[in-house]
C-alpha atoms as a PDB file:
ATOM      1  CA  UNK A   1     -35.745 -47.573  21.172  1.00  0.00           C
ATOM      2  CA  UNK A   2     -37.353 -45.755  18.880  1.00  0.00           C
ATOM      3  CA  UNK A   3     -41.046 -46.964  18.298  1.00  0.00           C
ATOM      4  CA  UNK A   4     -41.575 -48.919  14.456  1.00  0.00           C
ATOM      5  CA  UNK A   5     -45.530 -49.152  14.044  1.00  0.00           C
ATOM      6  CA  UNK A   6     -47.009 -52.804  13.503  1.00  0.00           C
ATOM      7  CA  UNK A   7     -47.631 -51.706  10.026  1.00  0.00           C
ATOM      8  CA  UNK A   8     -44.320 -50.553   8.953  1.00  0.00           C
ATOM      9  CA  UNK A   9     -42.358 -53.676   9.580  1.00  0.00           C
ATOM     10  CA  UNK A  10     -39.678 -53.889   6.690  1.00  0.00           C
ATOM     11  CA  UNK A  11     -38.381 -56.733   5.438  1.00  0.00           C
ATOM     12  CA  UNK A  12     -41.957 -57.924   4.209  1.00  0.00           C
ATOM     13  CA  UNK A  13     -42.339 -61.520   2.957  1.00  0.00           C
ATOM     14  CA  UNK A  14     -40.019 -64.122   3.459  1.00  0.00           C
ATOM     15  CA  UNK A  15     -37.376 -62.202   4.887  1.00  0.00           C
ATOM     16  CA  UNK A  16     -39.618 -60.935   7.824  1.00  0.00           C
ATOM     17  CA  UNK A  17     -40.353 -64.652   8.230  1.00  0.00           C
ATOM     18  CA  UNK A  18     -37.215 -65.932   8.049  1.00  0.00           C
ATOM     19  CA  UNK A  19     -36.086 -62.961  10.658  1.00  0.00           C
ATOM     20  CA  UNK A  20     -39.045 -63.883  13.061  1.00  0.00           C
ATOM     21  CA  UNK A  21     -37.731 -67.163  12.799  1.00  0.00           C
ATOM     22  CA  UNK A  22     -33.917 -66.247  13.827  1.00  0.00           C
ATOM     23  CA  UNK A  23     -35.654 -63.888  16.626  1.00  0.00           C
ATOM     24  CA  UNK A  24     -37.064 -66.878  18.168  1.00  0.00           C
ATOM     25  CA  UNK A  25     -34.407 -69.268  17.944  1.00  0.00           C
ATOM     26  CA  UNK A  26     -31.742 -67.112  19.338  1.00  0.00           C
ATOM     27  CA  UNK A  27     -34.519 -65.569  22.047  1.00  0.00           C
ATOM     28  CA  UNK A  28     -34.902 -69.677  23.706  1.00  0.00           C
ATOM     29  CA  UNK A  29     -31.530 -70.926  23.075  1.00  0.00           C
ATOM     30  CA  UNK A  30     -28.489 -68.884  22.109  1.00  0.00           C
ATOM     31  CA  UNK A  31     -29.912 -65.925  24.346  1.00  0.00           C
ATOM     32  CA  UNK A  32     -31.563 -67.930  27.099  1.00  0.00           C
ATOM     33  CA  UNK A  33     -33.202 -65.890  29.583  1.00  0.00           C
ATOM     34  CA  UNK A  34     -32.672 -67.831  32.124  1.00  0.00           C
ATOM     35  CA  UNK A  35     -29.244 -69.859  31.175  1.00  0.00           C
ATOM     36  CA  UNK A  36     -27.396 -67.145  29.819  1.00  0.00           C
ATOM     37  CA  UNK A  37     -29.021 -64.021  32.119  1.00  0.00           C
ATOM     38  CA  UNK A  38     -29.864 -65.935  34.781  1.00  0.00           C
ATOM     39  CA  UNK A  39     -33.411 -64.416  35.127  1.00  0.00           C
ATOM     40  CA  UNK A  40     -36.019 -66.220  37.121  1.00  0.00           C
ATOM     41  CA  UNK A  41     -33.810 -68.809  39.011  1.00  0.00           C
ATOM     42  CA  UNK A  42     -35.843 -68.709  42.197  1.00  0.00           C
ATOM     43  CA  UNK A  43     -39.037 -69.884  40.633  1.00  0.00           C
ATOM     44  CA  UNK A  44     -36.649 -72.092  38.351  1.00  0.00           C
ATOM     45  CA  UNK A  45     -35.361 -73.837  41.506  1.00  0.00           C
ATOM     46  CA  UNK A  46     -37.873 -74.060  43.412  1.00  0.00           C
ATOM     47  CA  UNK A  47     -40.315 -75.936  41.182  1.00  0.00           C
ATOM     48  CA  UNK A  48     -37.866 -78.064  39.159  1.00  0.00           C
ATOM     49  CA  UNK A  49     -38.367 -80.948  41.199  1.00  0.00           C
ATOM     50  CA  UNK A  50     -41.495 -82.305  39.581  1.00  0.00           C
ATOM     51  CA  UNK A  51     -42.134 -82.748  35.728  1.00  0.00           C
ATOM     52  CA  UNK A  52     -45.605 -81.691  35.894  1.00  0.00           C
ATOM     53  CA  UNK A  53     -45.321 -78.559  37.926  1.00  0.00           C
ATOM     54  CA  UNK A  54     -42.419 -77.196  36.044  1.00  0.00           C
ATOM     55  CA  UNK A  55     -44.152 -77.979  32.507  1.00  0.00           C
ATOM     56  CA  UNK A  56     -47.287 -75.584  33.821  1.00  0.00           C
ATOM     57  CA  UNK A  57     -45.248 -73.105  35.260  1.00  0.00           C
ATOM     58  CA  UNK A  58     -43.139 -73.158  31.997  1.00  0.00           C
ATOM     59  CA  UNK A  59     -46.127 -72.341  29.848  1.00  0.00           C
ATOM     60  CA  UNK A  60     -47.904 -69.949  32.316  1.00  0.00           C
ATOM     61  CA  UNK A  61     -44.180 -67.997  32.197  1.00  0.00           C
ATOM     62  CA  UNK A  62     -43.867 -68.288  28.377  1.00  0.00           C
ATOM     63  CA  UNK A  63     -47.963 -67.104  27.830  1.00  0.00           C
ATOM     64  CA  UNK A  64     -46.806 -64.311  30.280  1.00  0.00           C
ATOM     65  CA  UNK A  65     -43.657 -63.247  28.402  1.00  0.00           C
ATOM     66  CA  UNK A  66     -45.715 -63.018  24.812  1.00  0.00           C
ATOM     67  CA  UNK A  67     -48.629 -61.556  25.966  1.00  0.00           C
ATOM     68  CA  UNK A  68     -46.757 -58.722  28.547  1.00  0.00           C
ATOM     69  CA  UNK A  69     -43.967 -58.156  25.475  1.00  0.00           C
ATOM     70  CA  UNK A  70     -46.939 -57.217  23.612  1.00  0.00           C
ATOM     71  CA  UNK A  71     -48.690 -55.112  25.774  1.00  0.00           C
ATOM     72  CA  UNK A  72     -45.390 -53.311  27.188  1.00  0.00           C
ATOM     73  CA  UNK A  73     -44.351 -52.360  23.358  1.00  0.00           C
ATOM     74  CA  UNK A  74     -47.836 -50.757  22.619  1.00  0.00           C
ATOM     75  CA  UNK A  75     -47.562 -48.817  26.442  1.00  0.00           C
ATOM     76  CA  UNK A  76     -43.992 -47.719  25.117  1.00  0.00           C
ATOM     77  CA  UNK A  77     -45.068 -46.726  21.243  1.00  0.00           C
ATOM     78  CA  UNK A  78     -48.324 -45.315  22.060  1.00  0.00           C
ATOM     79  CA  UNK A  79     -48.480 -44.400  25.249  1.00  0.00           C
ATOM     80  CA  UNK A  80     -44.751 -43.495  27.287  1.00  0.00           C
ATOM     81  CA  UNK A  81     -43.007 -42.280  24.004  1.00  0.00           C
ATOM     82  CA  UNK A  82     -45.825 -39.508  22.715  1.00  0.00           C
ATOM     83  CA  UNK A  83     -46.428 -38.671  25.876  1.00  0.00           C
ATOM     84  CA  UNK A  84     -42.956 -38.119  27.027  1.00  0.00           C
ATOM     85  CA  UNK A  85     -43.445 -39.891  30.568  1.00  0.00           C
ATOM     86  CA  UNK A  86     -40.452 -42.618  29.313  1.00  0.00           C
ATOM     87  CA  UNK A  87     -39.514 -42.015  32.936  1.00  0.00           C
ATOM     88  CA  UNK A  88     -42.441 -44.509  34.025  1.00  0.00           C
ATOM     89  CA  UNK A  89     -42.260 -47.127  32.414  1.00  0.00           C
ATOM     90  CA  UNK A  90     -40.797 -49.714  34.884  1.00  0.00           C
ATOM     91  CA  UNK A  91     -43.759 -48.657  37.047  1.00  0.00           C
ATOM     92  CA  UNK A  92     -46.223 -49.223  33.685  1.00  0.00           C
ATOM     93  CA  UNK A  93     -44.582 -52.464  33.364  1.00  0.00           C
ATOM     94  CA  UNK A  94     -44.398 -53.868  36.267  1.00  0.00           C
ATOM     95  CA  UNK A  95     -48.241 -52.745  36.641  1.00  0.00           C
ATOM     96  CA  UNK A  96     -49.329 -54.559  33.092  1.00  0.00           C
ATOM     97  CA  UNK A  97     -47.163 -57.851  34.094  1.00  0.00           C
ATOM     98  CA  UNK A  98     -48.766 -57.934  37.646  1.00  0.00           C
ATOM     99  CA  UNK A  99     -52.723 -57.726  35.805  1.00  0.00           C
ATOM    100  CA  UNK A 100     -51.738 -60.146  33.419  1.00  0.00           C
ATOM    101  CA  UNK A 101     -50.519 -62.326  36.081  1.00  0.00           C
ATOM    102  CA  UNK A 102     -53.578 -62.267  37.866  1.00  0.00           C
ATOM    103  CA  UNK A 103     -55.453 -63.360  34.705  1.00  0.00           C
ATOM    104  CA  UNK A 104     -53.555 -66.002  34.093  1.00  0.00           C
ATOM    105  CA  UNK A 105     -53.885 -67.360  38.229  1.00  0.00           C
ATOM    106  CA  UNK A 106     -57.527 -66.983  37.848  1.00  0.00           C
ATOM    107  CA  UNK A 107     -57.417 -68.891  34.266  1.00  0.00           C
ATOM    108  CA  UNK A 108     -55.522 -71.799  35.671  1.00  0.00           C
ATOM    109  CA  UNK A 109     -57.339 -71.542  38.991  1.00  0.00           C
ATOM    110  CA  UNK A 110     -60.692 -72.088  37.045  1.00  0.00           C
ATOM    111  CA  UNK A 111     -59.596 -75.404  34.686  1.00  0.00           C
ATOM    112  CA  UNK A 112     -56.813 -77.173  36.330  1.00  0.00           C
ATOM    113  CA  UNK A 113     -57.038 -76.268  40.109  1.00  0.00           C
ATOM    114  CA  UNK A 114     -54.514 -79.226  41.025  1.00  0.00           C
ATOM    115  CA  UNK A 115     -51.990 -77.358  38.926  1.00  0.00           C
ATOM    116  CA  UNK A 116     -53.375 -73.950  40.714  1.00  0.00           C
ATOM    117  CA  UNK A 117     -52.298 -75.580  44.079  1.00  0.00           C
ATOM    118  CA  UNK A 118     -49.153 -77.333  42.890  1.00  0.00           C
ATOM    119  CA  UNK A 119     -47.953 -73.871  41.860  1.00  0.00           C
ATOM    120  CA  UNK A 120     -48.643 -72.293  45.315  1.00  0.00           C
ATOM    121  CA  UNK A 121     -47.390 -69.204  46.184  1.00  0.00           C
ATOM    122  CA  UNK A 122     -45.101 -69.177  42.832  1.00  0.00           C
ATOM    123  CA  UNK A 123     -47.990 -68.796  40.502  1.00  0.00           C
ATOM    124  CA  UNK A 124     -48.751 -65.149  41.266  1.00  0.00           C
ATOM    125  CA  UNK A 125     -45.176 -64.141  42.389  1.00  0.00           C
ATOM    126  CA  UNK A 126     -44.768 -64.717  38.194  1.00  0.00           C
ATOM    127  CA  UNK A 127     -45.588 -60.962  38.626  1.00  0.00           C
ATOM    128  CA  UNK A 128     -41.780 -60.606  40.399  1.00  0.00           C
ATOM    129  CA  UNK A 129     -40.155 -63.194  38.422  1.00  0.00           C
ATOM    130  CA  UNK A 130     -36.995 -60.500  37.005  1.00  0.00           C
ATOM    131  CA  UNK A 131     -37.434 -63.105  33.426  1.00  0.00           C
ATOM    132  CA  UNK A 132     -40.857 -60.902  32.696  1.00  0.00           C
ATOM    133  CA  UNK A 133     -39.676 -57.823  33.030  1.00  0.00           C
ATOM    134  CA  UNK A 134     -36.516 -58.224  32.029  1.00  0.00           C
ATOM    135  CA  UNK A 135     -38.064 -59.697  28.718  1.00  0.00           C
ATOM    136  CA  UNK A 136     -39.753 -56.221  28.045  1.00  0.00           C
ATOM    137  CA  UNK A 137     -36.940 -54.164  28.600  1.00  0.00           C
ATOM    138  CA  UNK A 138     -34.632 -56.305  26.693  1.00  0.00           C
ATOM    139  CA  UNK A 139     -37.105 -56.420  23.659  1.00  0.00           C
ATOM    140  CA  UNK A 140     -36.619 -52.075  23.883  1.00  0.00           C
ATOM    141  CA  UNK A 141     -32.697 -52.764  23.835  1.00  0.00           C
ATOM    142  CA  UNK A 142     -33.597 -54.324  20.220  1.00  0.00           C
ATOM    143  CA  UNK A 143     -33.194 -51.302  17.275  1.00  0.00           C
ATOM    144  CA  UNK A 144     -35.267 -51.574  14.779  1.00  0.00           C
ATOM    145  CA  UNK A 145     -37.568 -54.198  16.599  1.00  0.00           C
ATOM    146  CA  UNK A 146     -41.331 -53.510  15.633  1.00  0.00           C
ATOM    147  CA  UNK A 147     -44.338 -55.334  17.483  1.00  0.00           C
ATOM    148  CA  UNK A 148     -43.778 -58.853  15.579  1.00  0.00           C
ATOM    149  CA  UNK A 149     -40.202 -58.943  16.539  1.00  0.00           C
ATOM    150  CA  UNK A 150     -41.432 -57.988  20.367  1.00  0.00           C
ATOM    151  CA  UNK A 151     -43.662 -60.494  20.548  1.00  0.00           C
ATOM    152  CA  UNK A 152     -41.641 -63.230  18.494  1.00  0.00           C
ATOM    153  CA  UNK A 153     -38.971 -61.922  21.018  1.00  0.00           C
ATOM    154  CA  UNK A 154     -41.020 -62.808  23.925  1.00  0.00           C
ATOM    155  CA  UNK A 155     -42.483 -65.826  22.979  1.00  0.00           C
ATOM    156  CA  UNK A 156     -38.653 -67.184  22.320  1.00  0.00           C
ATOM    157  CA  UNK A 157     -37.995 -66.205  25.845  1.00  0.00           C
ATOM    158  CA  UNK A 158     -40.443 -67.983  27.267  1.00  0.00           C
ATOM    159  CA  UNK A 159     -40.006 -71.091  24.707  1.00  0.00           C
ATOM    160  CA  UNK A 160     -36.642 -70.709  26.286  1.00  0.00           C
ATOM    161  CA  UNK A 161     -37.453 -70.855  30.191  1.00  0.00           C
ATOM    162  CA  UNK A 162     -40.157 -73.283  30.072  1.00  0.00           C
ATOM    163  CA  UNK A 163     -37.434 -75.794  27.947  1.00  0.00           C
ATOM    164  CA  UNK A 164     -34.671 -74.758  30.403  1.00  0.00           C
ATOM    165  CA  UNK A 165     -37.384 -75.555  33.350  1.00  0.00           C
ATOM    166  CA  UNK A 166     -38.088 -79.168  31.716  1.00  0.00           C
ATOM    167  CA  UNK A 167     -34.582 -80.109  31.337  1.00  0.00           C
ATOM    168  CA  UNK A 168     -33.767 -79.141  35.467  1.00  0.00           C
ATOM    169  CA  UNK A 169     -37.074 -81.447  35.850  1.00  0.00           C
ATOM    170  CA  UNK A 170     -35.907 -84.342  34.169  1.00  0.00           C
ATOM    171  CA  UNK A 171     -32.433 -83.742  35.422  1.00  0.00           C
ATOM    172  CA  UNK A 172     -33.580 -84.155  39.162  1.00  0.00           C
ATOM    173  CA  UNK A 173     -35.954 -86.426  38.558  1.00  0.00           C
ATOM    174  CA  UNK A 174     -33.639 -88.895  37.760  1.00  0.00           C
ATOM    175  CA  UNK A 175     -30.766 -88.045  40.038  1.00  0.00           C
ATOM    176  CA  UNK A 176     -30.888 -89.841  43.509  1.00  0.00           C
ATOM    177  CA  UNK A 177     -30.313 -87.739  46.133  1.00  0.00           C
ATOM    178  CA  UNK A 178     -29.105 -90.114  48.460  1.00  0.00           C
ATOM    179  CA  UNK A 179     -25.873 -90.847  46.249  1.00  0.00           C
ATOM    180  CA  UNK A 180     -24.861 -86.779  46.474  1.00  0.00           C
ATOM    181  CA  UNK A 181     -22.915 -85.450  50.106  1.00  0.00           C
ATOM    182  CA  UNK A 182     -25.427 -84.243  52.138  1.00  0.00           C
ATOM    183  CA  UNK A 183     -24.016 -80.849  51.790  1.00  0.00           C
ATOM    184  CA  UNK A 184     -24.578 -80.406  48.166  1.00  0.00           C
ATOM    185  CA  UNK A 185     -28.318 -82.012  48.309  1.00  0.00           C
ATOM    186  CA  UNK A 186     -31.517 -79.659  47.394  1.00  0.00           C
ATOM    187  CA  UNK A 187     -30.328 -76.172  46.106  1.00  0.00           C
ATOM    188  CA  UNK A 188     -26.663 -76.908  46.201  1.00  0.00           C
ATOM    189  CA  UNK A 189     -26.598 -79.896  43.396  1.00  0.00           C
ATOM    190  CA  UNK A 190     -29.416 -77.880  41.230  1.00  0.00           C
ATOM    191  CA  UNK A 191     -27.309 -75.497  40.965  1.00  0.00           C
ATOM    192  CA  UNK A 192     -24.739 -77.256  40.058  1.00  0.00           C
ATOM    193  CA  UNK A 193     -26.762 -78.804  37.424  1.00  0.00           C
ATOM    194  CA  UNK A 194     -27.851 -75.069  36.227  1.00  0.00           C
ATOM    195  CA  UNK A 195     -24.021 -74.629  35.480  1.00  0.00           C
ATOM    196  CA  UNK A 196     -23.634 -77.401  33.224  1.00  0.00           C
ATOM    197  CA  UNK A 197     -26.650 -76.733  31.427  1.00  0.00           C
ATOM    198  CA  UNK A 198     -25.972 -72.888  31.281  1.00  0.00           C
ATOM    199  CA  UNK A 199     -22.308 -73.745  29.477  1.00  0.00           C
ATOM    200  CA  UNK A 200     -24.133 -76.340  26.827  1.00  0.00           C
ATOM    201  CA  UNK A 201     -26.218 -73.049  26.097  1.00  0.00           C
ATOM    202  CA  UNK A 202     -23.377 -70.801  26.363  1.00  0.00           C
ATOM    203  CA  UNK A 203     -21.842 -72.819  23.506  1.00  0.00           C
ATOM    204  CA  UNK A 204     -24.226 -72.100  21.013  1.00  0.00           C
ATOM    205  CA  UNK A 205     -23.670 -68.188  21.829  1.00  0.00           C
ATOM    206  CA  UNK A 206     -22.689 -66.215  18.581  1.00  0.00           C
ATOM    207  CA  UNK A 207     -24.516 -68.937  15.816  1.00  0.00           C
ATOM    208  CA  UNK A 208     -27.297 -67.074  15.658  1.00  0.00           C
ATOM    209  CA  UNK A 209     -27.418 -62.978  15.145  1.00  0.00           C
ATOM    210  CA  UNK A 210     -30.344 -61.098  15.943  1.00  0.00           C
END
């Protein structure tokens, strides 16, 4: 992708409003990162069981996503592209996700510890979560996509995972195991679940361009 500078975004006005807009929409629901890619579905599984947990994992993700689609797009237009090192920059990424990471564990870890230990070991292995990076090297797949449209971009992504997160939560909060063959309890039935929700999502696939 050729870099566009944050202050040569064309359309101006409505119509780069009314794009941002379309970005977003299509980024958390007709391009789900995690119901039509099927990015992050370790994480997704594993935490799904409890509403709480999954709504602070779902905004740690989606702070993650903005913030890293941000920083990734100025490594690539300022940094990898002048300086011809393109070749790095799944190393650079990976390297700016796994610092932001850590500032968001120590963020949560300083104001709502119970969350910080309800997370566990899934807070900081955001840094691994393929949703994050994927995000940043989707948002380079974009032409014409300057650093509004990456960051509207990643902020739809995450809007999308943390909603896609919440409806697995309420799902399986609701469903009573003991009801379900024993073979299909746990993973097996969440899956399941992921399926049926990934082809409501699926069906909204081509309404929105972008």
């Amino acid at each position: 992708m050729t870099p566009v500078p944050p202050d040569a975004m064309a359309p101006p006005g409505p119509a780069l409003f009314t794009q941002l807009v379309v970005i977003l929409l299509a980024a958390a629901v007709t391009d789900n990162i995690l119901l039509t890619r099927f990015l992050g579905m370790c994480s997704f599984i594993a935490i799904s069981r409890q509403m709480k947990t999954s709504i602070g994992l779902g905004v740690a993700v989606a702070v993650t996503t903005t913030c890293t689609a941000a920083l990734n797009y100025l490594v690539h237009a300022y940094l990898t592209v002048p300086l011809k090192i393109d070749f790095l920059e799944y190393i650079i990424f990976i390297v700016v996700i796994a610092g932001f990471v850590q500032l968001v564990e120590m963020v949560i870890e300083r104001f709502s510890p119970p969350l910080y230990f309800a997370l566990g070991i899934f807070l900081p292995l955001i840094t691994v979560n393929c949703a994050i990076l994927g995000v940043s090297l989707f948002m380079l797949a974009k032409e014409g996509y300057g650093f509004l449209q990456c960051v509207v971009f990643g902020l739809g992504s995450g809007i999308g995972w943390l909603l896609a997160i919440i409806l697995m939560a309420g799902i399986r909060s609701r469903v009573k195991e003991d009801k379900i063959p024993e073979g299909l309890r746990g993973t097996g039935i969440t899956l399941i679940i992921s399926g049926i929700i990934a082809l409501a999502f699926v069906g909204f696939s081509g309404m929105i361009k972008f």
